[in-house]
N, C-alpha and C. Protein backbone atom coordinates (compact mmCIF):
# COMPACT_ATOMS: atom_id res chain seq x y z
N UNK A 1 129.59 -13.39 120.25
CA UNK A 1 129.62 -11.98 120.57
C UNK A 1 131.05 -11.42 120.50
N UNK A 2 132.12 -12.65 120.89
CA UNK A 2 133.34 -11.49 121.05
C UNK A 2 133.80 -11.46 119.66
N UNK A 3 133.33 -12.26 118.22
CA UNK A 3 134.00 -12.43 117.58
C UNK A 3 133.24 -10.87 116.57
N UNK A 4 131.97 -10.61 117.17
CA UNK A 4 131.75 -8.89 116.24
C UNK A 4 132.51 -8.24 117.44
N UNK A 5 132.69 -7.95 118.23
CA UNK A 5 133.49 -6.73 119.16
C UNK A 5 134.96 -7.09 118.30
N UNK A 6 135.31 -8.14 118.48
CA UNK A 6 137.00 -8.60 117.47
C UNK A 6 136.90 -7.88 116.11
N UNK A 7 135.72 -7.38 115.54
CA UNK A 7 135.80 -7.68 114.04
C UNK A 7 135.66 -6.15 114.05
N UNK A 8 134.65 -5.49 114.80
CA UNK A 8 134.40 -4.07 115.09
C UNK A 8 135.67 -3.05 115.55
N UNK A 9 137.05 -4.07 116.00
CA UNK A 9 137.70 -3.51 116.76
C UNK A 9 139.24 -2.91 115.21
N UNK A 10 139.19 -4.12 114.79
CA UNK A 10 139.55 -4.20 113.49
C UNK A 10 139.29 -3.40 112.46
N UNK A 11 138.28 -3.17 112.47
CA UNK A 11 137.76 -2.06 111.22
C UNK A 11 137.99 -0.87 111.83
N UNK A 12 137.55 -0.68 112.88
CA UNK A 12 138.26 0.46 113.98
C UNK A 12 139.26 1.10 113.45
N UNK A 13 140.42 -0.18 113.62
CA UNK A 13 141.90 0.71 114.03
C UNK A 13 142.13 0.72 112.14
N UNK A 14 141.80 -0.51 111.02
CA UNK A 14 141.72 0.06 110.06
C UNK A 14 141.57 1.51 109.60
N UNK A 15 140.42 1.93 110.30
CA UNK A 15 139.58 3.28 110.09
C UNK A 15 141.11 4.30 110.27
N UNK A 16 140.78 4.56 111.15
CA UNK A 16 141.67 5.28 112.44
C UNK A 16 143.52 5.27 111.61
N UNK A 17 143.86 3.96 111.03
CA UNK A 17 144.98 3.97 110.27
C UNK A 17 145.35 4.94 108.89
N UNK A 18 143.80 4.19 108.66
CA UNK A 18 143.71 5.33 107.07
C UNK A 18 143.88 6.76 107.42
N UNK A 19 143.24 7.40 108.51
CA UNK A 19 143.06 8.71 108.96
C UNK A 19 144.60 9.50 109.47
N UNK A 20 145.18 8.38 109.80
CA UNK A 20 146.49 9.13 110.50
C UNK A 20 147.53 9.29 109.06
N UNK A 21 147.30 8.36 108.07
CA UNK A 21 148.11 8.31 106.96
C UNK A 21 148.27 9.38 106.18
N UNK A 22 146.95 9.88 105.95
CA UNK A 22 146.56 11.20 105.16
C UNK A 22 146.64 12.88 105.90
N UNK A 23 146.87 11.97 107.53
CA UNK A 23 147.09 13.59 107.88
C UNK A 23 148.53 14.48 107.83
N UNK A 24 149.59 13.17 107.20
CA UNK A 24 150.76 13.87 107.58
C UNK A 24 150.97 14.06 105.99
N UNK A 25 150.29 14.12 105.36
CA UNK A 25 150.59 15.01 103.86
C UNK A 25 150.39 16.49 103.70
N UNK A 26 151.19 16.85 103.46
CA UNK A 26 151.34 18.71 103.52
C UNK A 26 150.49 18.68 102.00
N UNK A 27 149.97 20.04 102.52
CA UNK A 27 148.69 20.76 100.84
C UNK A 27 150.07 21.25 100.06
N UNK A 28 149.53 21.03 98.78
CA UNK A 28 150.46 22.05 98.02
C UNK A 28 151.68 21.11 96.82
N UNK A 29 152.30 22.01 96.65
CA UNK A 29 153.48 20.80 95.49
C UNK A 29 154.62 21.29 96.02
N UNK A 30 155.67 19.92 96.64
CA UNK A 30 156.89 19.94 96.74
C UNK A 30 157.75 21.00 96.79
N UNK A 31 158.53 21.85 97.38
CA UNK A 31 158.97 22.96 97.29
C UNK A 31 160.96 22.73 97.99
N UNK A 32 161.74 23.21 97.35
CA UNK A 32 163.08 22.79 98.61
C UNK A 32 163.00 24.32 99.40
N UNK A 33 163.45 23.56 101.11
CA UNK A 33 163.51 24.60 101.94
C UNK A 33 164.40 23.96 102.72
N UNK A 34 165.10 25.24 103.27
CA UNK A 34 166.39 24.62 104.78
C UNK A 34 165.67 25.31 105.51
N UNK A 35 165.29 24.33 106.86
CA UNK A 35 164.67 25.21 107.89
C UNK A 35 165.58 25.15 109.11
N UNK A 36 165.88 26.61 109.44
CA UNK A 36 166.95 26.77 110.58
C UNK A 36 168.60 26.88 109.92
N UNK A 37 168.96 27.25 111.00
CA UNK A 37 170.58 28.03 110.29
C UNK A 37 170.99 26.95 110.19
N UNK A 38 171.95 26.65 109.02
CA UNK A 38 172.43 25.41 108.72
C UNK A 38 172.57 24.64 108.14
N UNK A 39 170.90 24.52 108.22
CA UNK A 39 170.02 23.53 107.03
C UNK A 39 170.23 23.23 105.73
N UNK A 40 170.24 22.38 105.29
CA UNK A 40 170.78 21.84 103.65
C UNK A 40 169.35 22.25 102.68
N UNK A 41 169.31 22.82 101.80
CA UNK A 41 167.62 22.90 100.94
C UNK A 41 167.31 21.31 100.60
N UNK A 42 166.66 20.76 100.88
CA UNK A 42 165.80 19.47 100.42
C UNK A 42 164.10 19.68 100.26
N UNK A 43 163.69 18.92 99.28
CA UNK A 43 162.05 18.95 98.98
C UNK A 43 161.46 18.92 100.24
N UNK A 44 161.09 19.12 100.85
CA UNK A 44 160.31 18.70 102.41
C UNK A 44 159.38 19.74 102.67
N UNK A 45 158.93 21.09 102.12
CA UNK A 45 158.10 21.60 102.11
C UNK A 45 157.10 21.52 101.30
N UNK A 46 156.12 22.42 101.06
CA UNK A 46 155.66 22.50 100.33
C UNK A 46 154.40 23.71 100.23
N UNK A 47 154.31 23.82 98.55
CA UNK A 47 153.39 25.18 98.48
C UNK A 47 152.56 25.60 98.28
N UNK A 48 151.62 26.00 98.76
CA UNK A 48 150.39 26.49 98.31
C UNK A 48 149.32 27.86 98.22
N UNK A 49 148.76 27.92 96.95
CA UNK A 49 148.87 29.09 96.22
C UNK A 49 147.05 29.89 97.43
N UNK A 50 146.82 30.63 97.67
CA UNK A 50 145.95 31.00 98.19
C UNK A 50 145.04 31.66 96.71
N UNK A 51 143.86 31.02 97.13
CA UNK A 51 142.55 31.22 95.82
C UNK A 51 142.51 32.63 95.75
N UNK A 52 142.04 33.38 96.89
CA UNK A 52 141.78 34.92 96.79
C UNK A 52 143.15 35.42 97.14
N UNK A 53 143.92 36.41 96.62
CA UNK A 53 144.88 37.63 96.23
C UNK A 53 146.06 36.74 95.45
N UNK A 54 147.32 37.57 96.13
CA UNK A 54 148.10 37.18 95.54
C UNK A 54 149.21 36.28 96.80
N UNK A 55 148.34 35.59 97.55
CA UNK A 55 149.29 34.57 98.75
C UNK A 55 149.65 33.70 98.07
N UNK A 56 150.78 33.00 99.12
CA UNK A 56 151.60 31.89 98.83
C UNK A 56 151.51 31.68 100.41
N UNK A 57 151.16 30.28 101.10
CA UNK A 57 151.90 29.15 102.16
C UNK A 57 152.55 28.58 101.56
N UNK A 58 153.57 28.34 102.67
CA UNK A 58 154.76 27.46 102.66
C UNK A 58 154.27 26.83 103.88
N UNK A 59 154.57 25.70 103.55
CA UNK A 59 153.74 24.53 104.83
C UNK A 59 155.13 23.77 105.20
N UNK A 60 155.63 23.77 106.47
CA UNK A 60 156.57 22.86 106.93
C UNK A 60 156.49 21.58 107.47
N UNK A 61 157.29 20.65 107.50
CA UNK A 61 156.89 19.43 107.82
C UNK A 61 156.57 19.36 109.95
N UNK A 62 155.76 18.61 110.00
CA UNK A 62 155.77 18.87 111.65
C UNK A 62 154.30 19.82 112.03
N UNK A 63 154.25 20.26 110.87
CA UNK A 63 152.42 21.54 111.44
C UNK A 63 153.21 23.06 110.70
N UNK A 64 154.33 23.41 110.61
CA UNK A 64 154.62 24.79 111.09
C UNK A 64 154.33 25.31 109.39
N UNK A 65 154.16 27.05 109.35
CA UNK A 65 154.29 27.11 107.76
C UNK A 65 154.48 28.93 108.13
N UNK A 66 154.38 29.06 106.88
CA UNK A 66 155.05 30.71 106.92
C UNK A 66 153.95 31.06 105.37
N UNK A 67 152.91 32.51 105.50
CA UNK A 67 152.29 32.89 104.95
C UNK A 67 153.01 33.78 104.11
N UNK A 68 152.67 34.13 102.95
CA UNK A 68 153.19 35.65 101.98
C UNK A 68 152.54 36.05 101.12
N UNK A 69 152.92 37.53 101.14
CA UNK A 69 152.29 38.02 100.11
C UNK A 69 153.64 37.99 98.72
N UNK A 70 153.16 38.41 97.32
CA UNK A 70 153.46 37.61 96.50
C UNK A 70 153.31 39.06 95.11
N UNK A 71 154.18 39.55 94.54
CA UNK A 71 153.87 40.09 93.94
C UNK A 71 154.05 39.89 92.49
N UNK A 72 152.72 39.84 91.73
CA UNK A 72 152.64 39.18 90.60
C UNK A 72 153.73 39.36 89.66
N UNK A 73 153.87 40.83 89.59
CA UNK A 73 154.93 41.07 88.43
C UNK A 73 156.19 41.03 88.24
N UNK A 74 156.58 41.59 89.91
CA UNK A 74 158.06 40.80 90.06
C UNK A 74 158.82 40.07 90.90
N UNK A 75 157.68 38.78 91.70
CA UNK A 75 157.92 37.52 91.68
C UNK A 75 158.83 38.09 92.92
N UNK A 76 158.21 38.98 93.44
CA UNK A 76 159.33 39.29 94.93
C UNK A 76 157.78 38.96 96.24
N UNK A 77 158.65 38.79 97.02
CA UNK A 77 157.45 37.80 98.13
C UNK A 77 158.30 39.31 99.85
N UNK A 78 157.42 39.01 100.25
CA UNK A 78 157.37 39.84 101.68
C UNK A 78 156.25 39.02 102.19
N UNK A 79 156.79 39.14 104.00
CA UNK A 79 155.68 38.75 105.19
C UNK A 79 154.67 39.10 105.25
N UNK A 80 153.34 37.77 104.70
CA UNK A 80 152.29 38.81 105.57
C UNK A 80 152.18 39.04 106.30
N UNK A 81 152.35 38.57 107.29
CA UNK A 81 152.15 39.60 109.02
C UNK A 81 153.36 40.38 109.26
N UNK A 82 154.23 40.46 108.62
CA UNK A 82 154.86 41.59 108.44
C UNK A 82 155.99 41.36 109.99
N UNK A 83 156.01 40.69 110.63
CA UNK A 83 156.58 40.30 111.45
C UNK A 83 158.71 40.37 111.41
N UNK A 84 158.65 39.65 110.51
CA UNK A 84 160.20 39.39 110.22
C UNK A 84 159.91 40.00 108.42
N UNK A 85 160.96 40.56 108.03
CA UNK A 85 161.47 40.29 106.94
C UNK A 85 162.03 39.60 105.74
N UNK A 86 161.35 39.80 105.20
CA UNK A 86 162.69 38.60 104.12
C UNK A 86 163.64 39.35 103.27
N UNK A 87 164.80 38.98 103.65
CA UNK A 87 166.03 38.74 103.41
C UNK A 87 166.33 38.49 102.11
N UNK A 88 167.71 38.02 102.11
CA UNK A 88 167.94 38.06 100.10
C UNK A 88 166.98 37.41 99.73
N UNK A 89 166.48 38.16 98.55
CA UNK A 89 166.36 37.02 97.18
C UNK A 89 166.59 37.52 96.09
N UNK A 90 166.89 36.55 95.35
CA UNK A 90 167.10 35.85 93.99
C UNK A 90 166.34 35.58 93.15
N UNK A 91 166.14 35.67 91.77
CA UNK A 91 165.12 35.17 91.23
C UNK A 91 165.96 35.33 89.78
N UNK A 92 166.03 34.19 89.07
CA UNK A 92 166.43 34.16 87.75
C UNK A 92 165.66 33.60 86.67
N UNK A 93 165.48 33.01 85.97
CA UNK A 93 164.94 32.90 84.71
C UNK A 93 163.55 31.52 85.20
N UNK A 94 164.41 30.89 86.37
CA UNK A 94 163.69 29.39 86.50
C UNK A 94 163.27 29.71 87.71
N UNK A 95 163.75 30.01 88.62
CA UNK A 95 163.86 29.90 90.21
C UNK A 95 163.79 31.01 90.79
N UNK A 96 163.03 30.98 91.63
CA UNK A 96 163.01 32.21 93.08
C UNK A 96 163.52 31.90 94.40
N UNK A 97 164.52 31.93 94.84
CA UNK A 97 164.72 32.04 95.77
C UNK A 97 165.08 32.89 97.04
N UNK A 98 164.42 32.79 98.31
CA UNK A 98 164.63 34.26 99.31
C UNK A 98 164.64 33.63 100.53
N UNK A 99 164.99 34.58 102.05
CA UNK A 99 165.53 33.32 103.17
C UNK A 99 164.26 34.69 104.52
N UNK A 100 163.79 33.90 105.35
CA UNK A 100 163.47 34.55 106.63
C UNK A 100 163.95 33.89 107.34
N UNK A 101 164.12 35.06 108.78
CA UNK A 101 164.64 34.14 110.08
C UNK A 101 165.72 33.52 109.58
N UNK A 102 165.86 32.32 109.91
CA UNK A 102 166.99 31.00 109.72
C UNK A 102 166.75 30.14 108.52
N UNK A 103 165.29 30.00 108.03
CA UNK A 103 164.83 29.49 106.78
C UNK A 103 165.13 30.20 105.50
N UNK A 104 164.91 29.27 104.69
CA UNK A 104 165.53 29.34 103.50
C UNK A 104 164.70 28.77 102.42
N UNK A 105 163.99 29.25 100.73
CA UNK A 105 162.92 28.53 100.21
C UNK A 105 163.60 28.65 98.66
N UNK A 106 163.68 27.79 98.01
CA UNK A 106 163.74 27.73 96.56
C UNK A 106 162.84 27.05 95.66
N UNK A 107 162.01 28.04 94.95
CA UNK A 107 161.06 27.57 94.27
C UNK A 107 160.60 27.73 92.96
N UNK A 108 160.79 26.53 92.13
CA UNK A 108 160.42 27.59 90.84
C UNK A 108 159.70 28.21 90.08
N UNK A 109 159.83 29.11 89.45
CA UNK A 109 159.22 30.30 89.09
C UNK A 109 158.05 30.28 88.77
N UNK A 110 157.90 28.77 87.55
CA UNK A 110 156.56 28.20 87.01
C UNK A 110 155.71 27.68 88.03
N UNK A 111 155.84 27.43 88.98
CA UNK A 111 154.68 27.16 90.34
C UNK A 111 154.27 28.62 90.66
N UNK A 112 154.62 29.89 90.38
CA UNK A 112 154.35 31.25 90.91
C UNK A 112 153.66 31.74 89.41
N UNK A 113 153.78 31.55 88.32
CA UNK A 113 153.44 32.19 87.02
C UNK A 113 152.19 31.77 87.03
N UNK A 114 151.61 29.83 87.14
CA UNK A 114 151.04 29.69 86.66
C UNK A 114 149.66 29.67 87.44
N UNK A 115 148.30 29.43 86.98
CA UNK A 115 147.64 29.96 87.99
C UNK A 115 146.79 28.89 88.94
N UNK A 116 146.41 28.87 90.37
CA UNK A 116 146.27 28.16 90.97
C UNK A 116 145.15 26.67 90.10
């Protein structure tokens, strides 16, 4: 008997292992962001395109993410909840980049052109 409770307990935490592995993967493709004043840009975000309009998430590592709206033609992004502003941006031939709050996102252009 103890050796199925041993064997049940095993596949268990197997189970339970697989589950925790896959939860700390952010949706979306690789994106660089500095989060907070300071911050260096490194890949650690990431982006994802919303099916219906024209959204973009930005998903941060930890749970946190920041929603936008996204405007097709000239690749300029504002808050959706309209809360804070965004601040400079940039956008040149390859890359978009623009900052809210203390964060900071550089992303390129061909992840925004092409379609989800």
């Amino acid at each position: 008997m103890s050796s199925r409770i041993s064997s049940f307990a095993l596949a268990a935490g197997v189970l339970l292992a697989g589950c925790s592995a896959g939860a700390d993967a952010l949706p979306g493709e690789a994106v660089e962001c500095a989060l907070g004043a300071g911050a260096e840009l490194t890949p650690a975000c990431t982006l994802e395109r919303e099916a219906v309009g024209a959204g973009i998430v930005l998903h941060h590592p930890g749970g946190g993410f920041r929603r936008f709206r996204l405007d097709p033609e000239t690749l300029e992004v504002a808050a959706a909840d309209g809360a804070e502003r965004v601040g400079r941006q940039k956008i040149d031939e390859a890359t978009l980049f623009f900052a809210i709050g203390g964060d900071a996102y550089r992303i390129p252009v061909d992840m925004l052109t092409n379609e989800p």
